[in-house]
Protein backbone atom coordinates (compact mmCIF):
# COMPACT_ATOMS: atom_id res chain seq x y z
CA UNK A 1 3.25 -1.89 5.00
CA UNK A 2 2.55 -1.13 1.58
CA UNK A 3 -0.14 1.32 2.16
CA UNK A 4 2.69 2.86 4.55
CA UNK A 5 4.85 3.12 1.04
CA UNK A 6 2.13 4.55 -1.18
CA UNK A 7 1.16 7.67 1.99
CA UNK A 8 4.94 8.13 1.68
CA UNK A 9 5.79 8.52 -1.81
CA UNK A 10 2.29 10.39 -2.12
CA UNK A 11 3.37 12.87 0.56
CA UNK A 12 6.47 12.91 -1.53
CA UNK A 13 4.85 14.13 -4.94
CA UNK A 14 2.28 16.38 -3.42
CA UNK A 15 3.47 17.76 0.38
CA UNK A 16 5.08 21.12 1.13
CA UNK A 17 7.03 20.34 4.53
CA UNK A 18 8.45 23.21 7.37
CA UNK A 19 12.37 22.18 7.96
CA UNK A 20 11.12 19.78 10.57
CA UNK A 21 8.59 18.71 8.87
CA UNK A 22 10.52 17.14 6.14
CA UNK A 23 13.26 15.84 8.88
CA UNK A 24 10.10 14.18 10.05
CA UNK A 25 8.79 12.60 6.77
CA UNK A 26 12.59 11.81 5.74
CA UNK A 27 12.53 9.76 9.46
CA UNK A 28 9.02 8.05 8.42
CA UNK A 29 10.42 7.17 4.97
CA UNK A 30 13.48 5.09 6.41
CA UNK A 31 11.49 3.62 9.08
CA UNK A 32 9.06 2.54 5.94
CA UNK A 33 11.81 1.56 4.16
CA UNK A 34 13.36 -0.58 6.78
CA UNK A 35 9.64 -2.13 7.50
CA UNK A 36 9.84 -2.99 3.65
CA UNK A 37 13.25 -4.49 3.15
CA UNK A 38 11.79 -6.92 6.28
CA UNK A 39 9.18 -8.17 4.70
CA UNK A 40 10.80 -9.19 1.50
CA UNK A 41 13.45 -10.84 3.31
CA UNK A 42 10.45 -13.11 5.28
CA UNK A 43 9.88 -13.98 1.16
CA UNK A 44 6.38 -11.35 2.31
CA UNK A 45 4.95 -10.71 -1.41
CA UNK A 46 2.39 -8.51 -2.61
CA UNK A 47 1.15 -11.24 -4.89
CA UNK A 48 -0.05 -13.24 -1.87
CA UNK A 49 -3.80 -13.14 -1.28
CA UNK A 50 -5.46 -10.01 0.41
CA UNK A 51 -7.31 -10.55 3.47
CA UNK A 52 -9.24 -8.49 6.46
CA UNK A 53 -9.26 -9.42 9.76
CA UNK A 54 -12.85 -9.02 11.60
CA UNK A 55 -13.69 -8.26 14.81
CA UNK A 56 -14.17 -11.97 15.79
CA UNK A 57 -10.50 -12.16 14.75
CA UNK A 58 -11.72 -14.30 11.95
CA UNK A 59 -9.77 -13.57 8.30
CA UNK A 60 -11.71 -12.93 5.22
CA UNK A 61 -9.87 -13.38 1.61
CA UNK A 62 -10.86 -9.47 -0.68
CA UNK A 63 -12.98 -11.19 -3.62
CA UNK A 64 -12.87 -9.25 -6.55
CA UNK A 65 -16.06 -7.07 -6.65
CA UNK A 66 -16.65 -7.90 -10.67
CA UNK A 67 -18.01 -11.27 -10.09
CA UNK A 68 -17.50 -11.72 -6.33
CA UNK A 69 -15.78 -14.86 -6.43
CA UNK A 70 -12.23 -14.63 -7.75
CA UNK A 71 -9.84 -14.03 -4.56
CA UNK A 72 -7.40 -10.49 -5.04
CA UNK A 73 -3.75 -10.19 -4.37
CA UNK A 74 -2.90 -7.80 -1.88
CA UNK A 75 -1.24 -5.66 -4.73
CA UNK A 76 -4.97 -6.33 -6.82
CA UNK A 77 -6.88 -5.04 -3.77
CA UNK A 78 -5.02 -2.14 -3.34
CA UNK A 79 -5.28 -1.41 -7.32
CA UNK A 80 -8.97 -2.27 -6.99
CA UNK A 81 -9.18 0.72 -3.87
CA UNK A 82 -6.92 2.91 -6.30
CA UNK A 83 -9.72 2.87 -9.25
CA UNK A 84 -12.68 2.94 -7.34
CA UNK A 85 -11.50 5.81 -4.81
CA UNK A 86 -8.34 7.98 -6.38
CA UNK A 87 -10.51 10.18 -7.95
CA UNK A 88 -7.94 12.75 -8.56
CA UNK A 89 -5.52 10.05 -9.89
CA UNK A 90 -2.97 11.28 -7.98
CA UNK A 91 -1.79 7.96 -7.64
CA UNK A 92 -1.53 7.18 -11.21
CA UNK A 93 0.00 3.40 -11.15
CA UNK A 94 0.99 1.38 -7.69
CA UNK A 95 3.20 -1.05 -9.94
CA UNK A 96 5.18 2.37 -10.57
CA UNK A 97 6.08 3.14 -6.96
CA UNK A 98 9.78 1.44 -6.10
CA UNK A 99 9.51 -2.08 -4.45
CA UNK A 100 5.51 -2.40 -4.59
CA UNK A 101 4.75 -3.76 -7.89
């Protein structure tokens, strides 16, 4: 859900919408919303560990990639994929977007 927040409050800095296109993107942003305000009331943090589910269904804690043994936080792993691949910055800080950090 949080990489639902951070496509809609990118689309939000950088997207030109049509009419219906932003009726559309104003629809996905309350639906993302609503998905959000769910998982904090299930206590759901972004400081709990990151994890990947693999084909075998098995689920794998995100180590940090500097010495491969320290487990991330979801919130780390995403700020870990921010660094490595946002090479435009467009992104700028995660902790920054509403809610996330």
């Amino acid at each position: 859900m949080l990489q639902l927040k951070i496509g809609i409050t990118q689309m939000g800095r950088y997207a030109k919408f049509t009419a219906r296109g932003l009726d559309l993107f104003r629809q996905m942003e309350r639906e993302t919303d609503d998905l959000l305000a769910s998982t904090w009331k299930l206590n759901l943090s972004p400081d709990a560990p990151a994890t990947i589910a693999r084909s075998d269904g098995a689920l794998i804690g995100i180590r940090d990639k500097a010495d491969g043994r320290r487990h991330l936080s979801i919130l780390e792993s995403l700020e870990a994929h921010e660094k490595e691949f946002d090479l435009y910055r467009q992104c700028v800080d995660l902790r920054a977007i509403p809610r996330l950090g």
